[in-house]
PDB file of N, CA and C in Angstrom:
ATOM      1  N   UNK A   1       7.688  -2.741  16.204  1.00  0.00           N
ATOM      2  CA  UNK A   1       8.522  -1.557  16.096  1.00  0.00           C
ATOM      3  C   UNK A   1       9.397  -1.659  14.853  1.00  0.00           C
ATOM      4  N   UNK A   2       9.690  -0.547  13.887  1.00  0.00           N
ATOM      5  CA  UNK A   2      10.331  -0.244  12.944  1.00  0.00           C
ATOM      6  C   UNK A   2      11.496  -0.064  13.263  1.00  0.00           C
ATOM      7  N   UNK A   3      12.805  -0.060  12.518  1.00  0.00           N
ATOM      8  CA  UNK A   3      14.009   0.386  12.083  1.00  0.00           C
ATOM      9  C   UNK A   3      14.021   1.670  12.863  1.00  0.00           C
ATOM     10  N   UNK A   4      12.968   2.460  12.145  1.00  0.00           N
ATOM     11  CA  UNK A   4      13.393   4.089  12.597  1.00  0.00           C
ATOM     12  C   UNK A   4      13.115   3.757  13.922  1.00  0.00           C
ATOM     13  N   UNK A   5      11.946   3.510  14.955  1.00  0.00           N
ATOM     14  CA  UNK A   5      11.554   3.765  16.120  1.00  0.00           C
ATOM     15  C   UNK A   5      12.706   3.091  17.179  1.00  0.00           C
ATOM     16  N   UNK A   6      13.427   2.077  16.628  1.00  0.00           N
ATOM     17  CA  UNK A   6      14.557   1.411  17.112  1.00  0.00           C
ATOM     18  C   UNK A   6      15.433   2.613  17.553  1.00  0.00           C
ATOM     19  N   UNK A   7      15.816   2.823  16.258  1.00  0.00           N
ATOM     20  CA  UNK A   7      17.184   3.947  16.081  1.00  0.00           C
ATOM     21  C   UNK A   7      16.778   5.483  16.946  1.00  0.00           C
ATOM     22  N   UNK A   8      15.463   5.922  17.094  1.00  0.00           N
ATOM     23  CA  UNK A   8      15.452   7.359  18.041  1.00  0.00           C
ATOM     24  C   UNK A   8      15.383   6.681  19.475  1.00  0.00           C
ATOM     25  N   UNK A   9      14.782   5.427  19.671  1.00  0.00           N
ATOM     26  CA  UNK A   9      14.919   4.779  20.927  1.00  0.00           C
ATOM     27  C   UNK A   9      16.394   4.987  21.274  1.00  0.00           C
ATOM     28  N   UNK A  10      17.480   4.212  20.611  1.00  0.00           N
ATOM     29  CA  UNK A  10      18.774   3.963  20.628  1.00  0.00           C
ATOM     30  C   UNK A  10      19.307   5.058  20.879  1.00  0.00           C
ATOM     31  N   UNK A  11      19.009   6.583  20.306  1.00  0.00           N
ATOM     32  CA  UNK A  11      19.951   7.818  20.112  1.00  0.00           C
ATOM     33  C   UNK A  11      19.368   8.231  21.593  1.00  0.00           C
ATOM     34  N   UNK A  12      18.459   8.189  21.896  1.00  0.00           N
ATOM     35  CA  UNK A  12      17.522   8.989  23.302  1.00  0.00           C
ATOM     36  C   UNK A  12      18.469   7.992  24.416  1.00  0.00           C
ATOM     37  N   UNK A  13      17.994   7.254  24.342  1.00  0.00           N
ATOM     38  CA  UNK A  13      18.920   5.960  25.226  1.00  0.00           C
ATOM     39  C   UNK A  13      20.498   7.015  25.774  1.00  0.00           C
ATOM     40  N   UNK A  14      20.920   7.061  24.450  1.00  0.00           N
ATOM     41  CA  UNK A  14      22.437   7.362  24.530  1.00  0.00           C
ATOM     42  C   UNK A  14      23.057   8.852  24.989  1.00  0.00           C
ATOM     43  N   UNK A  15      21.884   9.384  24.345  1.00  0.00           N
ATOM     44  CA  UNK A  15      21.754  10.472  25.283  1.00  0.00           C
ATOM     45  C   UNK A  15      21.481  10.935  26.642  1.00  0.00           C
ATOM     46  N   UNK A  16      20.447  10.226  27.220  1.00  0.00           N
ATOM     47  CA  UNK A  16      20.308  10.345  28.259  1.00  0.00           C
ATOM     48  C   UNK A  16      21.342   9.441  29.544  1.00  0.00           C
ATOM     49  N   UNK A  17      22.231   8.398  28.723  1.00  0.00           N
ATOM     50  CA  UNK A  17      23.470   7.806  29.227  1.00  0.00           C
ATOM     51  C   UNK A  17      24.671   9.439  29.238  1.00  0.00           C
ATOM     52  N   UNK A  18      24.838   9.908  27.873  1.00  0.00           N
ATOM     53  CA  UNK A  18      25.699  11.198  28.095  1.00  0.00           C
ATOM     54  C   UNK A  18      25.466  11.910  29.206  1.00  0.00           C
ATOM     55  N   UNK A  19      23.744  12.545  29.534  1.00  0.00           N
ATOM     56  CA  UNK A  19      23.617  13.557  30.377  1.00  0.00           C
ATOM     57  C   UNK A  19      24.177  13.214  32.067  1.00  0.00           C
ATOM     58  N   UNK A  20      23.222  12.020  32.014  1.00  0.00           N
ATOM     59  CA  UNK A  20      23.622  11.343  33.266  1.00  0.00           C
ATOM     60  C   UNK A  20      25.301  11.400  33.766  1.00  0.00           C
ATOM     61  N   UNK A  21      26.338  10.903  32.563  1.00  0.00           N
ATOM     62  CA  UNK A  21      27.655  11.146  33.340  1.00  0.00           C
ATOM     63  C   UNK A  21      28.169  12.473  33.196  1.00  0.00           C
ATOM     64  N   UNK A  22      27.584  13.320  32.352  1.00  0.00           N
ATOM     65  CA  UNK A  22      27.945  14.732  33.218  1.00  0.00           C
ATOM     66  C   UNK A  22      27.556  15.374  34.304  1.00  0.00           C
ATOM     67  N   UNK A  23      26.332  14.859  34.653  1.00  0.00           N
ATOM     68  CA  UNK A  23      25.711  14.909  35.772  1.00  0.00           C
ATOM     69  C   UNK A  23      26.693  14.258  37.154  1.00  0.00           C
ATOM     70  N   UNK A  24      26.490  13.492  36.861  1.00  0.00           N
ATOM     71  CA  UNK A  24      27.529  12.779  37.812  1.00  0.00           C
ATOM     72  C   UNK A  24      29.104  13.404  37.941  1.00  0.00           C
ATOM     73  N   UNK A  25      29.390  13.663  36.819  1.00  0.00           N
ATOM     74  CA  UNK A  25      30.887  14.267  36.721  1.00  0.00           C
ATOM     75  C   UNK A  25      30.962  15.614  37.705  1.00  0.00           C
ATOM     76  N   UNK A  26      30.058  16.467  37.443  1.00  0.00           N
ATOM     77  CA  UNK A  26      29.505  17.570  37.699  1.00  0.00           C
ATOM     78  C   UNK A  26      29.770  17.467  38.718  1.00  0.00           C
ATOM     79  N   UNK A  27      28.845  16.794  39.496  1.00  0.00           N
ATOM     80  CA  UNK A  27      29.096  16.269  40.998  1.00  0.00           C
ATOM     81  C   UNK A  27      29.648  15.960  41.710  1.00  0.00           C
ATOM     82  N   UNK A  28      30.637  14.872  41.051  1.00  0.00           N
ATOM     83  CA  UNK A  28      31.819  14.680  41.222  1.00  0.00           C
ATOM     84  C   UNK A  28      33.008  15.681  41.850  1.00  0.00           C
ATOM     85  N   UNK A  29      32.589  15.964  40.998  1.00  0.00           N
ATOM     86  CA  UNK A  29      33.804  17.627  40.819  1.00  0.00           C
ATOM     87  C   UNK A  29      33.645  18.803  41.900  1.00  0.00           C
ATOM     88  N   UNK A  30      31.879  18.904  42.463  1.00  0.00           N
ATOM     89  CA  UNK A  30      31.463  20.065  43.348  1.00  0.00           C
ATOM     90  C   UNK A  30      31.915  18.880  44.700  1.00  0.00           C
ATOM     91  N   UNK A  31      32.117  17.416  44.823  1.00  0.00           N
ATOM     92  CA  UNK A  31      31.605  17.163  46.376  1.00  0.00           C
ATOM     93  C   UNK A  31      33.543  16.945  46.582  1.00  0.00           C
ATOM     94  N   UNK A  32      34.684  16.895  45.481  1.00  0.00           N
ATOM     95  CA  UNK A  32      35.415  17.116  45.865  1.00  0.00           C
ATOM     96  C   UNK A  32      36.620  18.282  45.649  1.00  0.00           C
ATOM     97  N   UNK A  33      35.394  19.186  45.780  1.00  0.00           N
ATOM     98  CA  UNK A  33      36.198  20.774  45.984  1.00  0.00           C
ATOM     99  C   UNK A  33      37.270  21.151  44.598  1.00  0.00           C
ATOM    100  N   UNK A  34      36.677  20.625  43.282  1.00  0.00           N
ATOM    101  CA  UNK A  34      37.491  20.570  42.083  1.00  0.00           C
ATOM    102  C   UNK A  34      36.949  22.062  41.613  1.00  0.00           C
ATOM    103  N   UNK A  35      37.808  23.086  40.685  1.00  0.00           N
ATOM    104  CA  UNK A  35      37.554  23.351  40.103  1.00  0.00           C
ATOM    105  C   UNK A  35      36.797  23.222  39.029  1.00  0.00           C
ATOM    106  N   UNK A  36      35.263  23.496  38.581  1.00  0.00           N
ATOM    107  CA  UNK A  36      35.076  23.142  37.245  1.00  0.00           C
ATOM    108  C   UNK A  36      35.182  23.850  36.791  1.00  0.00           C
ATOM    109  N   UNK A  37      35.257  23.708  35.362  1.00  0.00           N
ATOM    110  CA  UNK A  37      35.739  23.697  33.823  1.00  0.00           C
ATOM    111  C   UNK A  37      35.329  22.575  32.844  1.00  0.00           C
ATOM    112  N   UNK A  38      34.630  23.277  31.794  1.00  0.00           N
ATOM    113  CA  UNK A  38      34.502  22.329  30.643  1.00  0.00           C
ATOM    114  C   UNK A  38      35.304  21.416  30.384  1.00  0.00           C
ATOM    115  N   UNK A  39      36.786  22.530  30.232  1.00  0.00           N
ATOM    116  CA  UNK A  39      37.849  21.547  30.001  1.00  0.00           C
ATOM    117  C   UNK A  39      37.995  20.257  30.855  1.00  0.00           C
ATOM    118  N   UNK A  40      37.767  20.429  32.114  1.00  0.00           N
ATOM    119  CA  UNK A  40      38.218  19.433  33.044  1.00  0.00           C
ATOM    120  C   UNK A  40      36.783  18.356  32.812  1.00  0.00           C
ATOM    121  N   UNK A  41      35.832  19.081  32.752  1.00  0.00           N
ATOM    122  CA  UNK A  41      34.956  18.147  32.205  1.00  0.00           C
ATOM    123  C   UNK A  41      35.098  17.247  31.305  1.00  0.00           C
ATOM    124  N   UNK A  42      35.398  17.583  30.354  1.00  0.00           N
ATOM    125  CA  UNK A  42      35.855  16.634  28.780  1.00  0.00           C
ATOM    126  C   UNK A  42      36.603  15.721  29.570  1.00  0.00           C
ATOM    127  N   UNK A  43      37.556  16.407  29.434  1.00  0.00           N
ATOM    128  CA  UNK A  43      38.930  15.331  30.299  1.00  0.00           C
ATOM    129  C   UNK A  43      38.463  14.394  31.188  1.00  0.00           C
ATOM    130  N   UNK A  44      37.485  14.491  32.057  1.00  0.00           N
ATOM    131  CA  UNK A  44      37.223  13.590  32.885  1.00  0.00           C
ATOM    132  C   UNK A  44      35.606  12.845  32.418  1.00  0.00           C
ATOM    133  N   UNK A  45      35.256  13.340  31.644  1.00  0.00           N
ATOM    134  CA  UNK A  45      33.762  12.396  30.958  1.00  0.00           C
ATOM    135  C   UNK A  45      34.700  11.422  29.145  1.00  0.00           C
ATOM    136  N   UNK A  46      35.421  12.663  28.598  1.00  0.00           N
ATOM    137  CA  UNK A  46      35.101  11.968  27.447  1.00  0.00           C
ATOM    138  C   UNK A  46      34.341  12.516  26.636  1.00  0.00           C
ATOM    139  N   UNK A  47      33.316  13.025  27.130  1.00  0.00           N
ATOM    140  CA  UNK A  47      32.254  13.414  26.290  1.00  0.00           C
ATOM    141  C   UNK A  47      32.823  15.268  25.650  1.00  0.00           C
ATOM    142  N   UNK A  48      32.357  15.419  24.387  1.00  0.00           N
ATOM    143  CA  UNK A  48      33.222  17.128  23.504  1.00  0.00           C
ATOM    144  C   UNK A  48      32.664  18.323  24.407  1.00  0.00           C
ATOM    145  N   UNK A  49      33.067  19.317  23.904  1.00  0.00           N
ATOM    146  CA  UNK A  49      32.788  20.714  24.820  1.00  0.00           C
ATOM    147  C   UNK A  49      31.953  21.118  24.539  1.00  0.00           C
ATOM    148  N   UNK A  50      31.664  20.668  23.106  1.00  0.00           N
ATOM    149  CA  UNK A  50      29.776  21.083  22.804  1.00  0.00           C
ATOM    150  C   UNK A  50      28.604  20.315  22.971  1.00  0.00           C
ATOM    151  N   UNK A  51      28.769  19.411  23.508  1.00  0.00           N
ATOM    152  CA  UNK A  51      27.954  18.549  24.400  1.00  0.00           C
ATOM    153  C   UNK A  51      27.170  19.744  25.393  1.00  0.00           C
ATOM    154  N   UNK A  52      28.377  19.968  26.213  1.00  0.00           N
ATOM    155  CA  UNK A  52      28.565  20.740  27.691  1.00  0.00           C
ATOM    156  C   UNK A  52      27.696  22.099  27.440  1.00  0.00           C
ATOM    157  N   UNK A  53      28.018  22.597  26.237  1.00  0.00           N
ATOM    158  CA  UNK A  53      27.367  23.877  25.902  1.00  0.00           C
ATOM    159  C   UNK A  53      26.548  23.692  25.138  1.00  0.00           C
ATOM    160  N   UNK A  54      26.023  23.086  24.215  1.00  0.00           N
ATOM    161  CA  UNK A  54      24.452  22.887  23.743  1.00  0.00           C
ATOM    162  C   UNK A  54      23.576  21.878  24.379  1.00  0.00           C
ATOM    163  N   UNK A  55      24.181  20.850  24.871  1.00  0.00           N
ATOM    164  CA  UNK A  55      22.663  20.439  25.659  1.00  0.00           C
ATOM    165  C   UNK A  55      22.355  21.475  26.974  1.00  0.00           C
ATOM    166  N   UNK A  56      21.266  22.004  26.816  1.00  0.00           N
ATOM    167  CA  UNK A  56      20.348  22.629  27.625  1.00  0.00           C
ATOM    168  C   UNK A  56      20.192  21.676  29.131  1.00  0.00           C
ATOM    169  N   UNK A  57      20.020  20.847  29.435  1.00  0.00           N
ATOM    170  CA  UNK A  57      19.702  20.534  30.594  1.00  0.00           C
ATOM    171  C   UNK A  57      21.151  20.523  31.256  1.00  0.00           C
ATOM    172  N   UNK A  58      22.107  19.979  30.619  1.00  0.00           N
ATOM    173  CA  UNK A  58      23.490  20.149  31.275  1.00  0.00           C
ATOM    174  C   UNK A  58      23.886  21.670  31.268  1.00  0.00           C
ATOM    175  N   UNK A  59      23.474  22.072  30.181  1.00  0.00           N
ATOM    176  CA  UNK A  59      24.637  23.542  30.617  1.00  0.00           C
ATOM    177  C   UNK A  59      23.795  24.390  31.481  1.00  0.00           C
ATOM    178  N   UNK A  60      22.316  24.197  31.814  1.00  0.00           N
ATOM    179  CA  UNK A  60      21.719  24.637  32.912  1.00  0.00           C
ATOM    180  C   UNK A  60      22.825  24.266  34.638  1.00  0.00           C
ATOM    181  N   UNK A  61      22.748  22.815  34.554  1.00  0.00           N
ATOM    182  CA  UNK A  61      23.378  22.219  35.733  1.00  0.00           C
ATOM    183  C   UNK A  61      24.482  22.855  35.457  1.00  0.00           C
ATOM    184  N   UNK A  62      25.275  22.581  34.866  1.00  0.00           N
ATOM    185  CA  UNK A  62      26.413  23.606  34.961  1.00  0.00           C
ATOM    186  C   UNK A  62      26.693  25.002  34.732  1.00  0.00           C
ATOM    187  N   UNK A  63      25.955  25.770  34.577  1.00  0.00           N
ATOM    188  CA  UNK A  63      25.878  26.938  35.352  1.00  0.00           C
ATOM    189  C   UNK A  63      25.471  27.287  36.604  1.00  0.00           C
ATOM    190  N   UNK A  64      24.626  26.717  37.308  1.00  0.00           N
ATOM    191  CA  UNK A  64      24.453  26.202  38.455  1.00  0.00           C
ATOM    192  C   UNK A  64      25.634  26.406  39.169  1.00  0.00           C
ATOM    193  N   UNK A  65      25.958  24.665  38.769  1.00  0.00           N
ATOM    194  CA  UNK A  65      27.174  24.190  39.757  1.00  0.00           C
ATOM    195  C   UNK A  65      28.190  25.529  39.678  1.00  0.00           C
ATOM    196  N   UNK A  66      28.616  26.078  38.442  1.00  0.00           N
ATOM    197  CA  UNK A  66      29.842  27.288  38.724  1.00  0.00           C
ATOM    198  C   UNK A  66      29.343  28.365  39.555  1.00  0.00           C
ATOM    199  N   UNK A  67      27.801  28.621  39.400  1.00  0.00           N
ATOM    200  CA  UNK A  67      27.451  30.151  40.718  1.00  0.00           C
ATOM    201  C   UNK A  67      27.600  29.325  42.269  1.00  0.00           C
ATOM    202  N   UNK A  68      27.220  28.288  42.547  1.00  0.00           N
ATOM    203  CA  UNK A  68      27.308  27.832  43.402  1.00  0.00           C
ATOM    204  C   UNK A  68      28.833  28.090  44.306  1.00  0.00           C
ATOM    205  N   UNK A  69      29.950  27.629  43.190  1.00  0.00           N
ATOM    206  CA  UNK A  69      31.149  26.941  43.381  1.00  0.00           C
ATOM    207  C   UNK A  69      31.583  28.641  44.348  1.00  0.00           C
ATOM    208  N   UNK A  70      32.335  28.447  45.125  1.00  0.00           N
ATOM    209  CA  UNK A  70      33.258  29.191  45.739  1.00  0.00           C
ATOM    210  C   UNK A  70      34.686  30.112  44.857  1.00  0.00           C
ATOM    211  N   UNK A  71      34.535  30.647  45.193  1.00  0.00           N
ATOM    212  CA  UNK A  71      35.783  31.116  44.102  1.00  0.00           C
ATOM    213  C   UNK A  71      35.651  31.870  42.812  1.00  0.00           C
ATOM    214  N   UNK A  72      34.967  31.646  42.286  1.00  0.00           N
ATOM    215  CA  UNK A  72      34.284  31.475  40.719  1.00  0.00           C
ATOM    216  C   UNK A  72      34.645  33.366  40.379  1.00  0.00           C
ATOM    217  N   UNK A  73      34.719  33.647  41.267  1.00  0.00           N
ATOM    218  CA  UNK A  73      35.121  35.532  40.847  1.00  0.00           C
ATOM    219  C   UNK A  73      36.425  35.535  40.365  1.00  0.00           C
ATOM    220  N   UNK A  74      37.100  34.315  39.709  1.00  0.00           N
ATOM    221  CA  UNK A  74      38.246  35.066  39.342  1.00  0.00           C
ATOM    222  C   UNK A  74      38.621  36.238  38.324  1.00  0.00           C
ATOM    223  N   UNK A  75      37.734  36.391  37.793  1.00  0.00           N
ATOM    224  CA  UNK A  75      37.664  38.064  36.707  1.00  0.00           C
ATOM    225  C   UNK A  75      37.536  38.827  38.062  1.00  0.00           C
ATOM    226  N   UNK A  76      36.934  39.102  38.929  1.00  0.00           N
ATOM    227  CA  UNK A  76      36.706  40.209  39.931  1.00  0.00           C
ATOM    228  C   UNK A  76      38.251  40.400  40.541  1.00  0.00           C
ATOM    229  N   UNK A  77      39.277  39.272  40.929  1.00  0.00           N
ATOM    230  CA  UNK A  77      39.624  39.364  41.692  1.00  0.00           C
ATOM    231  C   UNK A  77      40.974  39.619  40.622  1.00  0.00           C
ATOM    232  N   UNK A  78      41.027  38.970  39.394  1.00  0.00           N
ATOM    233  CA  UNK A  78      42.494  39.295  38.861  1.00  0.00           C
ATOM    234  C   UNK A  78      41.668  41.123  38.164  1.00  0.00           C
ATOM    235  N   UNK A  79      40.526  41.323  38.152  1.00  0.00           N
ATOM    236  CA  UNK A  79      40.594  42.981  38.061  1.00  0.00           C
ATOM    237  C   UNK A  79      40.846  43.887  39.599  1.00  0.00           C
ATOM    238  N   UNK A  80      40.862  43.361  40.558  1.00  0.00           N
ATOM    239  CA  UNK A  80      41.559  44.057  41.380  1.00  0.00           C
ATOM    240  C   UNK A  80      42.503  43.724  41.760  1.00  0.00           C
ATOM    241  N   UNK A  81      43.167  42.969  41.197  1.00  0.00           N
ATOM    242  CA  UNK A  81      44.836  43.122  40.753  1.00  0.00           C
ATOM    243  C   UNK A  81      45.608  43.857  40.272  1.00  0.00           C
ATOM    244  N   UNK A  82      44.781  43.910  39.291  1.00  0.00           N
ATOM    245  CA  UNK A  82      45.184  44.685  38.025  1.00  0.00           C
ATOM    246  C   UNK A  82      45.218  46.038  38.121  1.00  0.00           C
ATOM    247  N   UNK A  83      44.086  46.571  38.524  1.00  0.00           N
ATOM    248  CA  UNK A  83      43.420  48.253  39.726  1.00  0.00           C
ATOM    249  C   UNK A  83      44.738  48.298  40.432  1.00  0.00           C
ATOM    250  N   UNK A  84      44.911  47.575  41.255  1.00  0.00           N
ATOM    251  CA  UNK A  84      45.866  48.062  42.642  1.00  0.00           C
ATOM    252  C   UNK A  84      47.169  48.040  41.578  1.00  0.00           C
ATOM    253  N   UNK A  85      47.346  47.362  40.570  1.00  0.00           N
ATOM    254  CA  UNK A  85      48.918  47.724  40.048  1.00  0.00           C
ATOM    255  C   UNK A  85      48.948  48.674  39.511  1.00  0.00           C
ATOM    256  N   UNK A  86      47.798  49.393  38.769  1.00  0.00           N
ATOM    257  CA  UNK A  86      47.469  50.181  38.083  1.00  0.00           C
ATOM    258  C   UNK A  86      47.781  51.864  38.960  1.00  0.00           C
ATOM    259  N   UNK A  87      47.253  51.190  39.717  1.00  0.00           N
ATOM    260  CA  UNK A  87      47.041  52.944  40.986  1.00  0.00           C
ATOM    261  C   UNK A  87      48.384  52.769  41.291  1.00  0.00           C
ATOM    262  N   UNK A  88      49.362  52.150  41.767  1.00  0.00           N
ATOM    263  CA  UNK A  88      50.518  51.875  41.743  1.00  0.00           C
ATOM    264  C   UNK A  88      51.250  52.833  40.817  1.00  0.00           C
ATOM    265  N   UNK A  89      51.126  52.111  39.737  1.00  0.00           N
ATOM    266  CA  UNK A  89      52.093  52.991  38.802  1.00  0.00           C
ATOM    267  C   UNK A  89      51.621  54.126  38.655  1.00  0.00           C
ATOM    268  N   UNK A  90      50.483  54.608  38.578  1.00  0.00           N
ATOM    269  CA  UNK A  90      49.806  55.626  38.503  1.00  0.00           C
ATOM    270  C   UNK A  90      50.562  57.114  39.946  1.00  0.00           C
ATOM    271  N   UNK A  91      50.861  56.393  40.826  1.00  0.00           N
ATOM    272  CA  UNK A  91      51.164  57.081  41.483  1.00  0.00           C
ATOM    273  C   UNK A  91      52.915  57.327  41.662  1.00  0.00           C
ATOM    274  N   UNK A  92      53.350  56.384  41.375  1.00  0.00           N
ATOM    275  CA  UNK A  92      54.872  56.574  40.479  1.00  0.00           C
ATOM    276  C   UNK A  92      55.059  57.095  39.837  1.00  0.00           C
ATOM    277  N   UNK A  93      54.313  57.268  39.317  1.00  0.00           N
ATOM    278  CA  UNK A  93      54.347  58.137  37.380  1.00  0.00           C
ATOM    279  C   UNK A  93      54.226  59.421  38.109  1.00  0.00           C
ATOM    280  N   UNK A  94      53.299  60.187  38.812  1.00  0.00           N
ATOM    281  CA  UNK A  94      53.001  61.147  39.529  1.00  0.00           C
ATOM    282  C   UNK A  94      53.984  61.925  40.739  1.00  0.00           C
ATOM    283  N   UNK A  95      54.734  61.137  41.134  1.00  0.00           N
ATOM    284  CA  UNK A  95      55.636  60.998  41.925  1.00  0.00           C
ATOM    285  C   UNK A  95      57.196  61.870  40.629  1.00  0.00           C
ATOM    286  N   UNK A  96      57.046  60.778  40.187  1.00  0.00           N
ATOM    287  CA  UNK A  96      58.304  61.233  38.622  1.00  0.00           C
ATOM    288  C   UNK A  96      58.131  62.010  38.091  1.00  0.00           C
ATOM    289  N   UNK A  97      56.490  62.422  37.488  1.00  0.00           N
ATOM    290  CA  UNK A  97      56.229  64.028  36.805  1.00  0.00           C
ATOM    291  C   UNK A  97      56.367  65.133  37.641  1.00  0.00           C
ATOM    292  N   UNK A  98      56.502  64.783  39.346  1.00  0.00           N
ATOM    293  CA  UNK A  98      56.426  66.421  39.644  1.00  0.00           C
ATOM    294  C   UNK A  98      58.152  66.487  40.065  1.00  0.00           C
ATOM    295  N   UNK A  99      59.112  65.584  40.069  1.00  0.00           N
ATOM    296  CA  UNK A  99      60.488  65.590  40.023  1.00  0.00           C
ATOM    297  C   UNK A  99      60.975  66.520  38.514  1.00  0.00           C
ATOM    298  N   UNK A 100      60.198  65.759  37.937  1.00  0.00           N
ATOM    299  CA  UNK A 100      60.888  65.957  36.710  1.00  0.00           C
ATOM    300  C   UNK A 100      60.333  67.694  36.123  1.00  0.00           C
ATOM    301  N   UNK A 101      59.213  68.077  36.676  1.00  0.00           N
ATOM    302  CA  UNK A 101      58.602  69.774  36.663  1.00  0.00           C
ATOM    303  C   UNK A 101      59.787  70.311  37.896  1.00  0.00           C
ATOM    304  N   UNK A 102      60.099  69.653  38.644  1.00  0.00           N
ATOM    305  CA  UNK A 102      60.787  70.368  40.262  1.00  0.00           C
ATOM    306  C   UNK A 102      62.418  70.714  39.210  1.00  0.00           C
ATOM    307  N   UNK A 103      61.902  69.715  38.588  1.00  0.00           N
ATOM    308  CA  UNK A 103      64.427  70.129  37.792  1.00  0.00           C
ATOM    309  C   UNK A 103      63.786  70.743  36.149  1.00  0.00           C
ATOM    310  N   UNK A 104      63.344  70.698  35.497  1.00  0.00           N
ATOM    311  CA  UNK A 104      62.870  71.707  34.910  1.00  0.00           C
ATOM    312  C   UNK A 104      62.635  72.961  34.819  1.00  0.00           C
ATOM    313  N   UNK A 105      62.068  73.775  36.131  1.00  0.00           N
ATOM    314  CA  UNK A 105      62.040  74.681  36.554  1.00  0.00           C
ATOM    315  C   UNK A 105      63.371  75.139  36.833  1.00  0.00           C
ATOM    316  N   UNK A 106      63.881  74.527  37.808  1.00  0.00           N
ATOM    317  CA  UNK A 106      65.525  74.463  38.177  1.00  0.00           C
ATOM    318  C   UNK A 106      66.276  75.164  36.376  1.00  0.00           C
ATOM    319  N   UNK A 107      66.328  74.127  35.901  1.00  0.00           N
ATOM    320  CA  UNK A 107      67.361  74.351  34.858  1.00  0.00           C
ATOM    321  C   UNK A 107      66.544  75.563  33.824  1.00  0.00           C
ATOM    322  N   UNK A 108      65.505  75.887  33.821  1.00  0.00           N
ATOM    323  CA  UNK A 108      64.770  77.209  32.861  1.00  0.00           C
ATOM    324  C   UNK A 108      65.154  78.541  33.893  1.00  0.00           C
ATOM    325  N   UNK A 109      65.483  78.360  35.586  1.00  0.00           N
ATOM    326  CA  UNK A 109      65.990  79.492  36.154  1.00  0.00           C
ATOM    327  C   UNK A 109      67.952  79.456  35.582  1.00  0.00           C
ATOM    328  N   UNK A 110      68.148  78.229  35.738  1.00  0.00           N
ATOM    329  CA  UNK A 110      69.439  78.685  35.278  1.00  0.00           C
ATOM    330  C   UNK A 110      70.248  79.023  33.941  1.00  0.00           C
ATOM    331  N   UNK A 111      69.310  78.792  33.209  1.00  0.00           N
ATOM    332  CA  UNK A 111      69.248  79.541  31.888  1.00  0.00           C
ATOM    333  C   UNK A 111      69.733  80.709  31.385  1.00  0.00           C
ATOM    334  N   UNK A 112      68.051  81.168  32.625  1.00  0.00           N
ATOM    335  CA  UNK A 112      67.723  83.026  32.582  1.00  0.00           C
ATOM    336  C   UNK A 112      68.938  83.418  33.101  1.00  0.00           C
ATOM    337  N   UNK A 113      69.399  82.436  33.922  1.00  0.00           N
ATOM    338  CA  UNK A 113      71.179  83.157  34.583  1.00  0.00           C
ATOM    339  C   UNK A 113      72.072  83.781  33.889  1.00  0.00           C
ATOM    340  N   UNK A 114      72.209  82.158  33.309  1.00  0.00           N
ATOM    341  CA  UNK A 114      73.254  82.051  31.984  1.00  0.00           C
ATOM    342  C   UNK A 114      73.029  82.807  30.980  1.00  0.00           C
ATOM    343  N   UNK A 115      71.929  83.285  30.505  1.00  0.00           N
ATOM    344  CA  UNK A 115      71.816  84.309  29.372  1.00  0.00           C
ATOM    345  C   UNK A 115      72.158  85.402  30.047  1.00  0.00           C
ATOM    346  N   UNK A 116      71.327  85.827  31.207  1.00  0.00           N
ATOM    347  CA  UNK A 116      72.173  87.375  31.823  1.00  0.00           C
ATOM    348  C   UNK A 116      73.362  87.830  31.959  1.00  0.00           C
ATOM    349  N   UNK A 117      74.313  86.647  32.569  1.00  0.00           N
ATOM    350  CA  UNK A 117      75.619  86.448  32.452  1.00  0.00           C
ATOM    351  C   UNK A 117      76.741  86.804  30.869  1.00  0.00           C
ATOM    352  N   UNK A 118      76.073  86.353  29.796  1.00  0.00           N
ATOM    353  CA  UNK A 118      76.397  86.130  28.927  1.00  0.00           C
ATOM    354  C   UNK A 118      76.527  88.172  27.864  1.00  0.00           C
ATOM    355  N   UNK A 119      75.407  88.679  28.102  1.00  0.00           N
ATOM    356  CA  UNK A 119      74.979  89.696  27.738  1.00  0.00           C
ATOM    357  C   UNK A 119      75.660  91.032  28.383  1.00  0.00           C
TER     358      UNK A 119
END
């Protein structure tokens, strides 16, 4: 064996040492009810965030593991947050525009008063 055949041995080796502890991390993380996250990934492998997102066999498993995970709707759930505050004010606002048409009216009759009065 050559130099080179050494060295892609060595890089494959090391790679497949990387995949393995995200794998494991991964796992880690689903059997004790952790949130995942890349971030928390890094943090707890070591290994960069583009690891996580360009190797293909991991970011398969980890997409996985996040449809799997429980919870994972938090866009669904902070947008119906957001909806219900929304209709909220929405109906405040609605509430205030027909006050504010109810004394409007009011003060355009007492106007017409005041000008009659005046004349």
């Amino acid at each position: 064996m050559n130099k080179y055949d050494n060295m892609v041995t060595s890089v494959k080796k090391k790679s497949a040492e990387k995949v393995k502890i995200a794998k494991d991390a991964i796992l880690y993380m689903l059997e004790n009810n952790q949130h995942i996250t890349v971030c928390g990934l890094v943090e707890l492998t070591g290994l960069s965030r583009g690891f996580f997102y360009n190797n293909q066999e991991v970011k398969e498993i980890l997409n996985r593991a996040l449809d799997s995970q429980p919870g994972n709707d938090c866009m669904d759930r902070r947008s119906a947050i957001i909806d219900a505050a929304m209709s909220k004010q929405l109906e405040t606002l609605g509430i205030q525009c027909a006050r504010l048409k109810e004394e409007n009216k009011k003060l355009q009759t007492e106007i017409v008063v005041l000008r009659g009065r005046e004349f």
